[in-house]
C-alpha atoms as a PDB file:
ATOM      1  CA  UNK A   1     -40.096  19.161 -63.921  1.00  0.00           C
ATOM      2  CA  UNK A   2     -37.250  17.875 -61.746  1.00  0.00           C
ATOM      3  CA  UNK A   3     -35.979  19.700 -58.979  1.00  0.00           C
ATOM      4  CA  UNK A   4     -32.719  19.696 -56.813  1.00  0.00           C
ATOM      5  CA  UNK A   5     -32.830  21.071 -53.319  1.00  0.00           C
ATOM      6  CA  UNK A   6     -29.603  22.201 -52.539  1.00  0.00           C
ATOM      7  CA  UNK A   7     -29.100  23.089 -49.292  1.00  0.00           C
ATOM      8  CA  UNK A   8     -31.174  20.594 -46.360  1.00  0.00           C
ATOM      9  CA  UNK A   9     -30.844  20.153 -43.116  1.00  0.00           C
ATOM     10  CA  UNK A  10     -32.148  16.564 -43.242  1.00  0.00           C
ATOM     11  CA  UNK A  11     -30.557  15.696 -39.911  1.00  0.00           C
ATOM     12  CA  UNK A  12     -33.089  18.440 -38.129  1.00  0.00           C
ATOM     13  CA  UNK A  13     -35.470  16.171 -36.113  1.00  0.00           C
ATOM     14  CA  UNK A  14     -38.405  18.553 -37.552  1.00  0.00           C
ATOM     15  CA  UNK A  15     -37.440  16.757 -41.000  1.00  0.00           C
ATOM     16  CA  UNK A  16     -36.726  13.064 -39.708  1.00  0.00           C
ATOM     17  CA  UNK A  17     -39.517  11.313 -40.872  1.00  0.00           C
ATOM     18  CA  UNK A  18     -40.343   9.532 -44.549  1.00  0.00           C
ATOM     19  CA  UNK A  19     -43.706  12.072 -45.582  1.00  0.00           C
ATOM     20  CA  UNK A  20     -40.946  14.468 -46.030  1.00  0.00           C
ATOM     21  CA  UNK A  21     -39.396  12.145 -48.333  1.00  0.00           C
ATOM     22  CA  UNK A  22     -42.732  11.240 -50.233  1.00  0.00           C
ATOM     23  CA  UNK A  23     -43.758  14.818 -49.981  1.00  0.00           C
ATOM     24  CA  UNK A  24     -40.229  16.040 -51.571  1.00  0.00           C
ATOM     25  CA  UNK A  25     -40.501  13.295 -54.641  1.00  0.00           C
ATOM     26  CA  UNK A  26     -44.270  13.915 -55.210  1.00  0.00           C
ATOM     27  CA  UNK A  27     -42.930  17.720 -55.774  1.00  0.00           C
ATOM     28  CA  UNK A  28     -40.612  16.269 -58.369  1.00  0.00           C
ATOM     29  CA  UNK A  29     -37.945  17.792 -55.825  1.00  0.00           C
ATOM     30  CA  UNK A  30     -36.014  14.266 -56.785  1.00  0.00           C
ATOM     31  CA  UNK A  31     -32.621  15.278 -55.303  1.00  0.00           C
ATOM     32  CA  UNK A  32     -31.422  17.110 -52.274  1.00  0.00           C
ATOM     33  CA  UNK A  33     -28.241  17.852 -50.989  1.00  0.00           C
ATOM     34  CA  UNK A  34     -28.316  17.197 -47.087  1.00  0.00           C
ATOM     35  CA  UNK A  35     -25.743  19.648 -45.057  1.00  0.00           C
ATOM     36  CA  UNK A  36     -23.601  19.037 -42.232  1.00  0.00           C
ATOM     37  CA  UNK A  37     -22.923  21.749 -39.252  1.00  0.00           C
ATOM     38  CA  UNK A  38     -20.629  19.493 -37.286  1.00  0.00           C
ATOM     39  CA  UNK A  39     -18.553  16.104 -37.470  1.00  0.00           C
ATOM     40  CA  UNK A  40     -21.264  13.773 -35.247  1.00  0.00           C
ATOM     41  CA  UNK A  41     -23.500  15.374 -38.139  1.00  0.00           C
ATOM     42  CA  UNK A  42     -21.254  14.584 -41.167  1.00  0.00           C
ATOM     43  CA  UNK A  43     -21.180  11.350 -39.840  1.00  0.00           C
ATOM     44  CA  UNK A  44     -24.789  10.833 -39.703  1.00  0.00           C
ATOM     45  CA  UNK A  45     -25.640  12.437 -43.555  1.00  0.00           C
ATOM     46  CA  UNK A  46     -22.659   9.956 -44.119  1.00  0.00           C
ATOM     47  CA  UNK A  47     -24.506   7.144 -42.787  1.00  0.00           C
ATOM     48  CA  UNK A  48     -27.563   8.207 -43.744  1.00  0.00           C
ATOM     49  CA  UNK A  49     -26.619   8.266 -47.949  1.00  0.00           C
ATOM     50  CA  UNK A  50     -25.897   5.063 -47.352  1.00  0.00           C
ATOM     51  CA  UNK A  51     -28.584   3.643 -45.807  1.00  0.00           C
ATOM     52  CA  UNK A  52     -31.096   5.437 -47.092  1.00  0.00           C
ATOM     53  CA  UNK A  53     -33.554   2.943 -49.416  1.00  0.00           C
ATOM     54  CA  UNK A  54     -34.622   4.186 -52.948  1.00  0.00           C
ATOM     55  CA  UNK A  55     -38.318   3.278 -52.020  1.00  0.00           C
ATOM     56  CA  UNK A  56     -40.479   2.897 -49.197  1.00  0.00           C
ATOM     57  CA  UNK A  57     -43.893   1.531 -48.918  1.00  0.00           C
ATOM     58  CA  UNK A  58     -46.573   3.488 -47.853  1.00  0.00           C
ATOM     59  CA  UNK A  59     -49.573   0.867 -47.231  1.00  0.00           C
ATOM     60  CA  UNK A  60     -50.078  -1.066 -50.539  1.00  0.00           C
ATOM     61  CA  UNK A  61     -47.614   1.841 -52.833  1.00  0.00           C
ATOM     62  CA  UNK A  62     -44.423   1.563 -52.934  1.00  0.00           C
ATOM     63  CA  UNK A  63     -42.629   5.270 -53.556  1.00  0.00           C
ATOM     64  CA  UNK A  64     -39.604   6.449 -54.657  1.00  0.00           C
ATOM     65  CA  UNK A  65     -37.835   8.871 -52.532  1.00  0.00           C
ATOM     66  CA  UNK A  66     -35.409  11.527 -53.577  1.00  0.00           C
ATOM     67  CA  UNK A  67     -31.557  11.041 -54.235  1.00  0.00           C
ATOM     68  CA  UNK A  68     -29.500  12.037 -51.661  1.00  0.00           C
ATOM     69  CA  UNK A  69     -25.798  14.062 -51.694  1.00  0.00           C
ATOM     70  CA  UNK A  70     -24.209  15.149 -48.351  1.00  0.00           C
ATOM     71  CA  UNK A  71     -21.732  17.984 -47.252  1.00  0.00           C
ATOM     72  CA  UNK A  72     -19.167  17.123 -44.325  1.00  0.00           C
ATOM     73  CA  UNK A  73     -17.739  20.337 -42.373  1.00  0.00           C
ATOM     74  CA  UNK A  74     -18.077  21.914 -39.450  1.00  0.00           C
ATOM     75  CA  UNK A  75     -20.086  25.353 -39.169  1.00  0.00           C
ATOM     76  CA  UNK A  76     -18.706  28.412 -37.939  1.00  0.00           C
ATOM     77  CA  UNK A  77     -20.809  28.230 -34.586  1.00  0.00           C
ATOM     78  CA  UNK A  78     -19.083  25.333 -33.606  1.00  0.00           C
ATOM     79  CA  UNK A  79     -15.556  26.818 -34.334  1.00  0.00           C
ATOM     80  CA  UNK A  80     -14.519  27.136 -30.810  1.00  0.00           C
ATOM     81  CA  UNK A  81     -15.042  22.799 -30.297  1.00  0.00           C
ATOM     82  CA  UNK A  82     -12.019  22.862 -33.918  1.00  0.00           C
ATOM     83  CA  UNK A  83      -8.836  21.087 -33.211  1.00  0.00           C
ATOM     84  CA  UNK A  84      -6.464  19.219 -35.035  1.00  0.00           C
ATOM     85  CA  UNK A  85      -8.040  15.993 -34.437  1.00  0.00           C
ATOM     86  CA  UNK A  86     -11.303  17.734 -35.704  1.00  0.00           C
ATOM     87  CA  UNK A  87      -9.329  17.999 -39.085  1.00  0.00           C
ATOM     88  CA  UNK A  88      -7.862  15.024 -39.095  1.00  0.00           C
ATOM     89  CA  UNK A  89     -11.490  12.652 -38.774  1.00  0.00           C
ATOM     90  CA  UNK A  90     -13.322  15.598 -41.358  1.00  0.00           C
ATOM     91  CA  UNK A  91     -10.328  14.478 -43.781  1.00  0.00           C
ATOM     92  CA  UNK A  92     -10.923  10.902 -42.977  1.00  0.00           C
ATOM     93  CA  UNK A  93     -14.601  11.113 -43.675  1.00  0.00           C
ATOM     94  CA  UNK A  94     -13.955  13.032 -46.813  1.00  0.00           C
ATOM     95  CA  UNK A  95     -11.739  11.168 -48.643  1.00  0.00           C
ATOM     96  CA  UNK A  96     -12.904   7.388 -47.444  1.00  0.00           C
ATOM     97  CA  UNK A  97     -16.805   8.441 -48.698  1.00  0.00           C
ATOM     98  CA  UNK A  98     -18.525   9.811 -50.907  1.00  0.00           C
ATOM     99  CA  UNK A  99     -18.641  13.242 -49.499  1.00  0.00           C
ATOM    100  CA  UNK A 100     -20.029  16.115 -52.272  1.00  0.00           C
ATOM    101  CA  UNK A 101     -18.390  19.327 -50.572  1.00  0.00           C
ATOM    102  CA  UNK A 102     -16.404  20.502 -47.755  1.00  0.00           C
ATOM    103  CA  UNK A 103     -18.960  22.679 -45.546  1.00  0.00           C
ATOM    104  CA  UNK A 104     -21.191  23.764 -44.148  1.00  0.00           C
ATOM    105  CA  UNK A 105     -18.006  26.279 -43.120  1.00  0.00           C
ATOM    106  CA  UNK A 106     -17.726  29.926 -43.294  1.00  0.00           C
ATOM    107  CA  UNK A 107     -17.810  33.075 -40.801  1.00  0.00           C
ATOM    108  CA  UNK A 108     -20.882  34.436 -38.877  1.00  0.00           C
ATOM    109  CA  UNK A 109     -19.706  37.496 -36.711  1.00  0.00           C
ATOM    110  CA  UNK A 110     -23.327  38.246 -35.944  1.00  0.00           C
ATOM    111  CA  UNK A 111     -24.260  35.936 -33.276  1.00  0.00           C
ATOM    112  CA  UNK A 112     -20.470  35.056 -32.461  1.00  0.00           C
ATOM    113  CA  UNK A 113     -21.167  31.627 -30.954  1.00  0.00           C
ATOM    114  CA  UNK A 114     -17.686  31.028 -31.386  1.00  0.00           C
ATOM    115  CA  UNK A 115     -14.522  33.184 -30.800  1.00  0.00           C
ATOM    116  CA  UNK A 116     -14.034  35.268 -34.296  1.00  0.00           C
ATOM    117  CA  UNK A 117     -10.622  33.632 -33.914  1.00  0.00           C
ATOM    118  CA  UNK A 118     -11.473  30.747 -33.782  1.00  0.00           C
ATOM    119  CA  UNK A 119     -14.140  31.093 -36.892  1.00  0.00           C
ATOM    120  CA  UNK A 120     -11.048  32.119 -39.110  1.00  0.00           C
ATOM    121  CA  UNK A 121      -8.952  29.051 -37.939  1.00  0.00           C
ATOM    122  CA  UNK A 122     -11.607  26.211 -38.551  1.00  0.00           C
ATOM    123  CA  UNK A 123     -12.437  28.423 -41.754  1.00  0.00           C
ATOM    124  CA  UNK A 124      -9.393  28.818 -43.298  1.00  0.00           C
ATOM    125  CA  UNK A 125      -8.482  25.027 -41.765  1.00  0.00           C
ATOM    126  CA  UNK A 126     -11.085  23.638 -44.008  1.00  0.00           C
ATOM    127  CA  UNK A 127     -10.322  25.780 -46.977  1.00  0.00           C
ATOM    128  CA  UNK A 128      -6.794  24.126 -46.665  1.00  0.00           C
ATOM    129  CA  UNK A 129      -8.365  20.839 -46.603  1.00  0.00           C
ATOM    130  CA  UNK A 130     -10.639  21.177 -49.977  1.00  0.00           C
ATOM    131  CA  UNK A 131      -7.600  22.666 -51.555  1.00  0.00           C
ATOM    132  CA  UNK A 132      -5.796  20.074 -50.335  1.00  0.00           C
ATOM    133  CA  UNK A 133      -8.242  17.038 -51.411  1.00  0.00           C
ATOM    134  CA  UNK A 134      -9.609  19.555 -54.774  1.00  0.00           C
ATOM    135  CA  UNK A 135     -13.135  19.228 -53.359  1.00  0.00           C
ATOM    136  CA  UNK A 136     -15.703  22.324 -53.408  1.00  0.00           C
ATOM    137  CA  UNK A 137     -16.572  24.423 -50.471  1.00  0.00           C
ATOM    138  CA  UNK A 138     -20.149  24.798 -48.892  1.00  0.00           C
ATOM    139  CA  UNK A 139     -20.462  28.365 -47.431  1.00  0.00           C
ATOM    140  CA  UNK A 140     -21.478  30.386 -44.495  1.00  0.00           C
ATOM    141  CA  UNK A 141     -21.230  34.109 -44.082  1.00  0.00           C
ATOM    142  CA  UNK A 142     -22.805  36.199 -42.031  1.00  0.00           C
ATOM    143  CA  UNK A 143     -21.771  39.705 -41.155  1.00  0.00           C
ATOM    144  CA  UNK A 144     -18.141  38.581 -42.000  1.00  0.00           C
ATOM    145  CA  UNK A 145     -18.205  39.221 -46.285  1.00  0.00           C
ATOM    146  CA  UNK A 146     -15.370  41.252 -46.526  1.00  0.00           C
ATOM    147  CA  UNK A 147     -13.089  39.050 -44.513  1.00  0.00           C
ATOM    148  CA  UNK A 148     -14.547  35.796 -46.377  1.00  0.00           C
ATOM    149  CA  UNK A 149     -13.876  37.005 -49.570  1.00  0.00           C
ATOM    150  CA  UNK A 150      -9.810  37.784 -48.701  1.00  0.00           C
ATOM    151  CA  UNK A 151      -9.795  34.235 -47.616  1.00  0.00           C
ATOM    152  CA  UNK A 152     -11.596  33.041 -50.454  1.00  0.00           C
ATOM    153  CA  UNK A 153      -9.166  34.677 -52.773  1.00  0.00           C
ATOM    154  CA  UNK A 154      -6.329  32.899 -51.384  1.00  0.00           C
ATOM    155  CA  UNK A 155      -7.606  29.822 -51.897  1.00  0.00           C
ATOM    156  CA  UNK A 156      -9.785  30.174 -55.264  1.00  0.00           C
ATOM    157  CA  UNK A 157      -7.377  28.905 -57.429  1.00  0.00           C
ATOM    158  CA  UNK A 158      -6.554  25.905 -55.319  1.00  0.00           C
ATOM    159  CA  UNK A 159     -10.340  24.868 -55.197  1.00  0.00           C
ATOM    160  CA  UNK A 160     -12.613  23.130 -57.587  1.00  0.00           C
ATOM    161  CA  UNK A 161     -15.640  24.725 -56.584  1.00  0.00           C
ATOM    162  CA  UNK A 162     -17.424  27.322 -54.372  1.00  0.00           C
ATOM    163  CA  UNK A 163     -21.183  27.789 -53.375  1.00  0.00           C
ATOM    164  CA  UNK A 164     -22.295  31.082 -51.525  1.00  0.00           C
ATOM    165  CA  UNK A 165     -25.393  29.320 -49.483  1.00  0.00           C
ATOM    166  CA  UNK A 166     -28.309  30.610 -48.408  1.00  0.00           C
ATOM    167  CA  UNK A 167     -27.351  33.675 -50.171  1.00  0.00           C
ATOM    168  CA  UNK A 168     -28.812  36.940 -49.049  1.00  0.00           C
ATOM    169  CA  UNK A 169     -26.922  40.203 -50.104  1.00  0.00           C
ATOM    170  CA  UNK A 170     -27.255  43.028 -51.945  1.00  0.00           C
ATOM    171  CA  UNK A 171     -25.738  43.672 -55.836  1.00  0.00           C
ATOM    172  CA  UNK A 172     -22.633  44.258 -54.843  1.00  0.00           C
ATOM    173  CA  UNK A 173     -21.757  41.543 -52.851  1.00  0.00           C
ATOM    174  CA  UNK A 174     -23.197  39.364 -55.175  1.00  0.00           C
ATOM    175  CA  UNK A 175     -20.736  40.480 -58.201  1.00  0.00           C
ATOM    176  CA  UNK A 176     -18.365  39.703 -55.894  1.00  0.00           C
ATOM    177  CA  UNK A 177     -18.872  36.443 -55.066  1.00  0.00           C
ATOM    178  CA  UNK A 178     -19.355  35.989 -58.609  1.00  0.00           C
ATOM    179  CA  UNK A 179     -16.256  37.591 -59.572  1.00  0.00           C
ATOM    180  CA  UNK A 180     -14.715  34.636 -57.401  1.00  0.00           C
ATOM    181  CA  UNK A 181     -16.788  32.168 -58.884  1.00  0.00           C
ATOM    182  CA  UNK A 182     -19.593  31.264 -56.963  1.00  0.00           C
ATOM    183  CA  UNK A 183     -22.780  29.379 -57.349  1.00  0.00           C
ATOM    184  CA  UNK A 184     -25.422  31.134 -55.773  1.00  0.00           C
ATOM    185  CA  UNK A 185     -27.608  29.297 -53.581  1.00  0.00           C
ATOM    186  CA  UNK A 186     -31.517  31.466 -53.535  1.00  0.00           C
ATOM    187  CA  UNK A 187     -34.003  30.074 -50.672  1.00  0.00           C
ATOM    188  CA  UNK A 188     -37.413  31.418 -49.727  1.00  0.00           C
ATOM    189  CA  UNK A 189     -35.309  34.699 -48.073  1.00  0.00           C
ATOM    190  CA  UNK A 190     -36.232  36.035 -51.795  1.00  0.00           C
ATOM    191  CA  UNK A 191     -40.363  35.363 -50.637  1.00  0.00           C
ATOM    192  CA  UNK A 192     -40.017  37.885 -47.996  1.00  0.00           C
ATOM    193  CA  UNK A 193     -41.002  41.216 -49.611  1.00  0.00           C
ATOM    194  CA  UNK A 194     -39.521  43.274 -46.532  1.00  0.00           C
ATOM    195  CA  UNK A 195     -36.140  41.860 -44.903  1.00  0.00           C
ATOM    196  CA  UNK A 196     -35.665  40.501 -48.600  1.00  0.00           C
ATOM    197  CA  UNK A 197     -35.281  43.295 -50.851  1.00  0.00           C
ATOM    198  CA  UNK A 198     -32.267  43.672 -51.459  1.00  0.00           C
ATOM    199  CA  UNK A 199     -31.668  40.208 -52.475  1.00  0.00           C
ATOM    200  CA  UNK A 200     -34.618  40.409 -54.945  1.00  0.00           C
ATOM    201  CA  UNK A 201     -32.882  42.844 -56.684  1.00  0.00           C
ATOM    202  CA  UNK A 202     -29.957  41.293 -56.701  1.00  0.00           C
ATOM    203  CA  UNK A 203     -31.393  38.357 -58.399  1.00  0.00           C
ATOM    204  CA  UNK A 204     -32.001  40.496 -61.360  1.00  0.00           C
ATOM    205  CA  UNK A 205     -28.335  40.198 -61.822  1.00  0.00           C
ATOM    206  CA  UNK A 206     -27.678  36.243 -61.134  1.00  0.00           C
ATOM    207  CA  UNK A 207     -26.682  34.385 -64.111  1.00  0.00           C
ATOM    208  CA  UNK A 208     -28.381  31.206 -64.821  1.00  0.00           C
ATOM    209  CA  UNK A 209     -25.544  29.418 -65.138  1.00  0.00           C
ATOM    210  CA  UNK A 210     -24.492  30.465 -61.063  1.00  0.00           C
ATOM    211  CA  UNK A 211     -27.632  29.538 -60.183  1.00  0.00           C
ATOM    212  CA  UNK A 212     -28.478  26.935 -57.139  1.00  0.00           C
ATOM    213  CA  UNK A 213     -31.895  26.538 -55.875  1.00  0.00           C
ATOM    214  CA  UNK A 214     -32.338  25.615 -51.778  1.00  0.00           C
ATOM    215  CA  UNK A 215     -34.446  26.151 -48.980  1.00  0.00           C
ATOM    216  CA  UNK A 216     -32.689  25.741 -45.867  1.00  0.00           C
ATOM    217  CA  UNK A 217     -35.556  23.617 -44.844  1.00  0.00           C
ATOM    218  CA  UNK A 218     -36.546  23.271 -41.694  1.00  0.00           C
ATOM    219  CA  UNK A 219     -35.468  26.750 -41.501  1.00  0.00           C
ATOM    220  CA  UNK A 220     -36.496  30.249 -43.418  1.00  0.00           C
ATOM    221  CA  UNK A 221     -40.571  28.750 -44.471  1.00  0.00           C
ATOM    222  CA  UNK A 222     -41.451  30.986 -47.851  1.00  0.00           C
ATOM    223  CA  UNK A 223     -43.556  34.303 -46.376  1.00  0.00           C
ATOM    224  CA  UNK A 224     -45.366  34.209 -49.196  1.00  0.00           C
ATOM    225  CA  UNK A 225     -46.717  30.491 -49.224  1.00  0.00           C
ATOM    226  CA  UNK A 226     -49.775  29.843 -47.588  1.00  0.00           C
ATOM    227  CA  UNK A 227     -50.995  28.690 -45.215  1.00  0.00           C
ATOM    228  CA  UNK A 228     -48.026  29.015 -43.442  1.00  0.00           C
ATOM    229  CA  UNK A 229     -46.495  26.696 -41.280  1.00  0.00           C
ATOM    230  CA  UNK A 230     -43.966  26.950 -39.070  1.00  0.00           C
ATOM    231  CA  UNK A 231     -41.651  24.155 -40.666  1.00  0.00           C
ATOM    232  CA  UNK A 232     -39.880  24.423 -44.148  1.00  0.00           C
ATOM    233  CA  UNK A 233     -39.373  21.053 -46.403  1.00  0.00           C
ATOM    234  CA  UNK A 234     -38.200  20.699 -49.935  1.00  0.00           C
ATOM    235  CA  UNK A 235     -41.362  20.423 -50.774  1.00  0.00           C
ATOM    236  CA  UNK A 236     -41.678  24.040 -50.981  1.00  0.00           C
ATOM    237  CA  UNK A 237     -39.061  25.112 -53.552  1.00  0.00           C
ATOM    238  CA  UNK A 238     -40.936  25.202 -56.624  1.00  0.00           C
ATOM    239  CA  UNK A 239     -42.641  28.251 -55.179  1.00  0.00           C
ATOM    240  CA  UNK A 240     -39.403  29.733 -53.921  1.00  0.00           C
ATOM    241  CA  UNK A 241     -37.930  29.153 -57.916  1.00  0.00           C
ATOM    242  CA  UNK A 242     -41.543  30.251 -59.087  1.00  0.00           C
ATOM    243  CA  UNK A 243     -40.870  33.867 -57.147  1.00  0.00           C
ATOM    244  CA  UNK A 244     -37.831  33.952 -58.409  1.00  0.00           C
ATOM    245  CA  UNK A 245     -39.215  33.420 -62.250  1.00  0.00           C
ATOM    246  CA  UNK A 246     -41.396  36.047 -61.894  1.00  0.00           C
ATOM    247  CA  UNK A 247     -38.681  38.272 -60.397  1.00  0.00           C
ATOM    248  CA  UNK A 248     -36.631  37.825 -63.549  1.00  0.00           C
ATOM    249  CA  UNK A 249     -39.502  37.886 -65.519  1.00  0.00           C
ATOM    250  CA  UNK A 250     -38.740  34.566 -67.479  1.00  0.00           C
ATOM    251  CA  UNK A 251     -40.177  30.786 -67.355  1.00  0.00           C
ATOM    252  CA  UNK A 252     -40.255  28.654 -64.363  1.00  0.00           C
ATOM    253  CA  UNK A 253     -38.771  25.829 -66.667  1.00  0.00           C
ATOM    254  CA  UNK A 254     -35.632  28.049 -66.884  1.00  0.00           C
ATOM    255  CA  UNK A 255     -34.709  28.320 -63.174  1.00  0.00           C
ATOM    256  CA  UNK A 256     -35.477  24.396 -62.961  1.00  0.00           C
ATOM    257  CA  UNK A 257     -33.162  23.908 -65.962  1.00  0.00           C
ATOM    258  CA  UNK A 258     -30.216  25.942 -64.965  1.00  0.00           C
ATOM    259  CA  UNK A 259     -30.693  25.277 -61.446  1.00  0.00           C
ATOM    260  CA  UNK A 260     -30.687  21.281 -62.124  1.00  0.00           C
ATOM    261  CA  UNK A 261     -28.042  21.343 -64.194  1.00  0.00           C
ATOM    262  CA  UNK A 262     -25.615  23.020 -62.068  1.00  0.00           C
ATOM    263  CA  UNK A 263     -26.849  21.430 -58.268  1.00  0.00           C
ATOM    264  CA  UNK A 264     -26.668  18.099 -60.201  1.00  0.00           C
ATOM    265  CA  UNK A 265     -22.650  18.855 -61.508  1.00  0.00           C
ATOM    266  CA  UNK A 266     -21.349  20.571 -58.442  1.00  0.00           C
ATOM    267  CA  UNK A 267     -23.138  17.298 -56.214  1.00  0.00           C
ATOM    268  CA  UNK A 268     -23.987  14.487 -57.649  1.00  0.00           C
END
C-alpha cells in the first residue's frame, strides 16, 4: 500500500527530526502534504521542499523518505498580523514556487485569536488570490460554517479546487461542502468514539472520490491507537483509514486507493 498524508504540520518542532521521516516511509505513508499557518512558515515548507534530500542514511542504510507538497497561506488565528503587504509576498511565494494550495486559511470564531473582521478580510483576501492565480484552497473552519460556505460560493466557480481539512461535522454540513465541491480531509477525530460521533456517521455518506486522508500530526493522536502517545506523526494514518474502512464497512485497499488518487491530483 501507498499512502498520502494530507494535511502535516511538518514545521511543528515535535515533528523536526528524520525518524519521522523513516518512520512515515516505513508506513508506506510515501507522500505528505506539509501545511503552512503563516508567511515565515510558508517560507520555511517552501524551503524545506526544496531542500529536503530523497534519502538519508541511517548508519550503514540508506532510506528513502517521503515526497513532500506544501500549502502557503496564512491561518485564521493570525488574521489580525494580514495586510496588504501580507498579500502581496503570499502571491510572490505562490506563483515564483511550487506552491500546491493556497491555505491553511479559513474562519475559526471559537477561540477568536483574531478579530472576526479581520478573519473574513485575510479569508476572503486569499480566496481572491487563488481565484486570481486558479490555485486550490486549503481550509479552516471552526464555528464559522455558515459564513464560510457564503464566501465559498462566491468564489467556487473562480477556483480550481477546494479541500474542507481536518473535517469534523455532522451530515449536513458535510453535503454541503460537498454540494460546493469539496475534498474531504478525515484525521484520527473519526478514532474518538465520543467527541467524534457525529463525524463517524457522516463518513457513511463521503464519496470515495471526495475523499482525503490526514492526520493533523503533531496534533489530534488516534484515541484508539495504543499505546498512546502524546505526539501524532504520519505514521499513524493507516489506522486512522483502517477505522474508517471498518466504518464503511469496505476494504482498507479502497480508502488507500481513492484517497491516493485524489491527495496525489489535488497536490502533487
Amino acid at each position: 500500500m501507498s499512502w498520502i498524508d494530507a494535511g502535516v504540520n511538518l514545521l511543528d518542532p515535535r515533528l523536526n527530526n528524520d525518524e519521522i521521516l523513516i518512520r512515515s516511509k516505513t508506513a508506506s505513508v510515501t507522500h505528505l502534504v506539509a501545511i503552512a499557518s503563516t508567511l515565515e512558515e510558508s517560507e520555511s515548507a517552501i524551503k524545506l521542499k526544496s531542500t529536503l534530500t530523497s534519502s538519508l542514511k541511517i548508519g550503514n542504510e540508506t532510506v528513502d523518505t517521503p515526497s513532500i507538497a506544501v500549502t502557503a497561506g496564512v491561518h485564521p488565528h493570525y488574521a489580525d498580523q494580514y495586510t496588504s503587504e501580507t498579500f502581496s509576498k503570499l502571491k510572490y511565494l505562490c506563483t515564483h514556487n511550487k506552491v500546491a494550495a493556497i491555505g491553511e486559511c479559513g474562519l475559526d470564531f471559537n477561540r477568536n485569536f483574531s478579530t472576526q473582521e479581520n478573519q473574513l478580510r485575510a479569508f476572503e483576501s486569499q480566496l481572491e488570490l487563488a481565484a486570481e492565480l486558479k490555485m486550490g484552497v486549503y481550509l479552516h473552519q471552526r464555528d464559522a460554517f455558515e459564513i464560510q460556505v457564503k464566501l465559498l460560493n462566491r468564489y467556487k466557480d473562480a477556483i480550481p479546487f477546494m479541500v474542507a481539512h481536518c473535517f469534523t461535522g455532522n451530515k449536513e454540513q458535510l453535503n454541503t461542502y460537498l454540494e460546493l465541491g469539496c475534498y474531504i480531509g478525515i484525521t484520527g477525530w473519526l478514532c474518538d468514539e465520543k467527541r467524534g460521533q457525529e463525524l463517524r456517521d457522516a463518513a457513511l455518506d463521503l464519496p470515495l472520490n471526495r475523499l482525503l486522508m490526514e492526520t493533523d500530526a503533531p496534533y489530534l493522536f488516534p484515541k484508539t491507537l495504543k499505546p498512546k502517545k502524546r505526539t501524532n506523526e504520519p505514521s499513524f494514518l493507516p489506522h486512522i483509514a483502517q477505522t474508517l474502512a471498518d466504518i464503511k464497512q469496505i476494504d482498507i485497499s479502497e480508502i488507500e486507493t481513492h484517497s491516493y488518487q485524489n491527495a496525489y491530483t489535488l497536490f502533487f
